[in-house]
C-alpha atoms as a PDB file:
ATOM      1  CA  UNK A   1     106.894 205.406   4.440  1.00  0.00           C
ATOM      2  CA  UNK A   2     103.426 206.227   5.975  1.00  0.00           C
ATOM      3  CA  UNK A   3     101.842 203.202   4.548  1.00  0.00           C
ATOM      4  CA  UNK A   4     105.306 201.063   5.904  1.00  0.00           C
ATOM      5  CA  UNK A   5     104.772 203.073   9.538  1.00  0.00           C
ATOM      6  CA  UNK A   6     100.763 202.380   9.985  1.00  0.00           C
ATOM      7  CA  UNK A   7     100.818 198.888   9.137  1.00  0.00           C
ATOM      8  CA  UNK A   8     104.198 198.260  11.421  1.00  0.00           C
ATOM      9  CA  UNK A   9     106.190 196.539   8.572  1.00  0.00           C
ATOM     10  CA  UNK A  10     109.057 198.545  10.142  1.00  0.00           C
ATOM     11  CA  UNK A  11     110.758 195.668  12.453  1.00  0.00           C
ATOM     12  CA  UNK A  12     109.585 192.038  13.097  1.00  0.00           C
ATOM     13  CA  UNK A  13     106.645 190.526  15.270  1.00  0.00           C
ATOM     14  CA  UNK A  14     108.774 190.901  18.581  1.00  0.00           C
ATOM     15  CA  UNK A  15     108.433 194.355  18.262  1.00  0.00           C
ATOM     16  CA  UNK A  16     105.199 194.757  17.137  1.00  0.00           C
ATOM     17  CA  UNK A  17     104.076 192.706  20.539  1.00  0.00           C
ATOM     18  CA  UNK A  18     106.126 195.166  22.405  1.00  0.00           C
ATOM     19  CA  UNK A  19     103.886 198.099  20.826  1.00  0.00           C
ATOM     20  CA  UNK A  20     100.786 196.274  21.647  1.00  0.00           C
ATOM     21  CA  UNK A  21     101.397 195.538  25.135  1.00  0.00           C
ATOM     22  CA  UNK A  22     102.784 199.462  25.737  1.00  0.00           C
ATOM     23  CA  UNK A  23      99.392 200.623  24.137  1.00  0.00           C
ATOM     24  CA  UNK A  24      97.270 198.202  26.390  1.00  0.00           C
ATOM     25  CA  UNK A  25      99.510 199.646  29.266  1.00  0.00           C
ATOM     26  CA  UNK A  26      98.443 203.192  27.825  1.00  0.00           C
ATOM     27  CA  UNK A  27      95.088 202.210  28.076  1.00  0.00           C
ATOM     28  CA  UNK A  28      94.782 200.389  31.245  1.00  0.00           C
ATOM     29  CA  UNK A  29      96.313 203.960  32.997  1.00  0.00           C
ATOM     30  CA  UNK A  30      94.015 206.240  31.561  1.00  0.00           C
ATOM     31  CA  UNK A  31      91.106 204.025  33.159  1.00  0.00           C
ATOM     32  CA  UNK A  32      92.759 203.627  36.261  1.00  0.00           C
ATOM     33  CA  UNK A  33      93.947 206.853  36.731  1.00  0.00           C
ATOM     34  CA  UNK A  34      89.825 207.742  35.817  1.00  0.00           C
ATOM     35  CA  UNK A  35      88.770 205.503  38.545  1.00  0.00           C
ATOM     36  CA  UNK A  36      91.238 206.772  40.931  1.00  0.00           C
ATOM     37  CA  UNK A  37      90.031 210.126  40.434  1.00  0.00           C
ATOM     38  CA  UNK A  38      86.261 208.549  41.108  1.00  0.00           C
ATOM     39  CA  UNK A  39      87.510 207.094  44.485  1.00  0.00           C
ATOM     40  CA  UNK A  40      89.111 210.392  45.081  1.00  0.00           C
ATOM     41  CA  UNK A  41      85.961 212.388  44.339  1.00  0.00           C
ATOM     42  CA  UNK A  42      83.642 210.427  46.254  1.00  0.00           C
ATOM     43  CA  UNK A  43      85.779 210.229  49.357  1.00  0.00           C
ATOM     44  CA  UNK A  44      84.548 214.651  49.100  1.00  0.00           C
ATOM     45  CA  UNK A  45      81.761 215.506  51.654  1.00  0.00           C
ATOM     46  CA  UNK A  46      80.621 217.952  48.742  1.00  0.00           C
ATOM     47  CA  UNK A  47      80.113 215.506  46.147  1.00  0.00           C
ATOM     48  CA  UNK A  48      76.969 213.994  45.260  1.00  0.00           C
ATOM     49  CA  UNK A  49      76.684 210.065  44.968  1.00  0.00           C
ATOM     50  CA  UNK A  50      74.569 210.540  42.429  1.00  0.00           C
ATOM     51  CA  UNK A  51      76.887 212.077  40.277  1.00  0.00           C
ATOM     52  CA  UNK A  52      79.942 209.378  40.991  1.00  0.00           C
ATOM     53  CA  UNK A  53      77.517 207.184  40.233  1.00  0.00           C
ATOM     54  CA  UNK A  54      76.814 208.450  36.845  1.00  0.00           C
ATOM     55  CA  UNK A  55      80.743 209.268  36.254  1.00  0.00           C
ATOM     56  CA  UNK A  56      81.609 205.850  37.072  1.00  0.00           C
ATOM     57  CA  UNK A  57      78.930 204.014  34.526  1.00  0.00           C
ATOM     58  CA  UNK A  58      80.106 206.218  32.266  1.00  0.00           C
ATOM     59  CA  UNK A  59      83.539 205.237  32.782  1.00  0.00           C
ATOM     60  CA  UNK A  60      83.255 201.957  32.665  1.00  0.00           C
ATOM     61  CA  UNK A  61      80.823 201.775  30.049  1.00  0.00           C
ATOM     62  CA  UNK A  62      82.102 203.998  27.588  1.00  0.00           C
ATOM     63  CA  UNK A  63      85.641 201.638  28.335  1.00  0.00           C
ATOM     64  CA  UNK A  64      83.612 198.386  27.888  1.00  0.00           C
ATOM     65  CA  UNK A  65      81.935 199.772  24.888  1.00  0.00           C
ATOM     66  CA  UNK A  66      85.318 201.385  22.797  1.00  0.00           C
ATOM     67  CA  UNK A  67      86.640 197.309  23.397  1.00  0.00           C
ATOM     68  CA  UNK A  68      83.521 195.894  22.088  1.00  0.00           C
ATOM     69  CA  UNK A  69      83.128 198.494  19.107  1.00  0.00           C
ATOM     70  CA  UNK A  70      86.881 197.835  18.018  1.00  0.00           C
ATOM     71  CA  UNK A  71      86.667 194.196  18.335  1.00  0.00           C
ATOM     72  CA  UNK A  72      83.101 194.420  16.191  1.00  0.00           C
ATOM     73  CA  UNK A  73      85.359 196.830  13.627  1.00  0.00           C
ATOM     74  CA  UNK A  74      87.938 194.301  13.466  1.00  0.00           C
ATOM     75  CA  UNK A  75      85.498 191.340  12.678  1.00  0.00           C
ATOM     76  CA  UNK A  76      83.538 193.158   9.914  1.00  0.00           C
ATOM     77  CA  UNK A  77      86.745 194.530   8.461  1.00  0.00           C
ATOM     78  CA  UNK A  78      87.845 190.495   7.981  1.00  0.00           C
ATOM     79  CA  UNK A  79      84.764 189.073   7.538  1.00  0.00           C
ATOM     80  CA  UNK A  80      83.326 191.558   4.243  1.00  0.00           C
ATOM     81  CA  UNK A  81      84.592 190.638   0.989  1.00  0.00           C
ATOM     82  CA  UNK A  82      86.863 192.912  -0.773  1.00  0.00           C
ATOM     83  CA  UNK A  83      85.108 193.188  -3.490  1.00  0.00           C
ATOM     84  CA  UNK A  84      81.694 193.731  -2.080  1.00  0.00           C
ATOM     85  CA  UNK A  85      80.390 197.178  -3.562  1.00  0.00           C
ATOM     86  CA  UNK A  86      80.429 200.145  -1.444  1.00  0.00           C
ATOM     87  CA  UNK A  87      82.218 198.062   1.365  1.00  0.00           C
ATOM     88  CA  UNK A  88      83.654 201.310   2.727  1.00  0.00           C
ATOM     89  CA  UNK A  89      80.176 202.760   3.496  1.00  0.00           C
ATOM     90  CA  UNK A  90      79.113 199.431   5.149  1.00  0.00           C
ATOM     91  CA  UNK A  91      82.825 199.586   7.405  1.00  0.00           C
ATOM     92  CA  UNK A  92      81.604 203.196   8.719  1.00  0.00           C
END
């Protein structure tokens, strides 16, 4: 059931595009709702730039950099052979 559940062999492709698109939605509010809070924050007289400046690289770069690291995840997970020794170790 777990195994049936991770892998989404539940229901057909239709749904599993629906799932994808509600956890890119997911994703796409978190970051907004970060860079509202940014906009908020710096519209303060108390806060430093400085520091929305850091907070906002940070933001975006730790976003940009999840993406790339998944994608990069993705590629080595297709592109190593299955029966390459100790293929777990090179995954991590």
């Amino acid at each position: 059931v777990l195994v049936t559940l991770h892998f989404s062999n539940f229901a057909g492709l239709d749904i599993r595009i629906l799932y994808f698109i509600l956890a890119m939605a997911i994703s796409a509010m978190i970051v907004t709702g970060n860079m509202l809070w940014i906009n908020k924050r710096s519209a303060q007289r108390q806060s430093s730039p400085r520091s929305i400046a850091i907070v906002t690289a940070m933001t975006i770069g730790g976003c940009g950099g999840i993406i790339v690291a998944t994608a990069v995840g993705f590629l080595c997970e297709r592109l190593l052979p299955a029966t390459l020794s100790g293929r777990g170790e090179w995954l991590v």
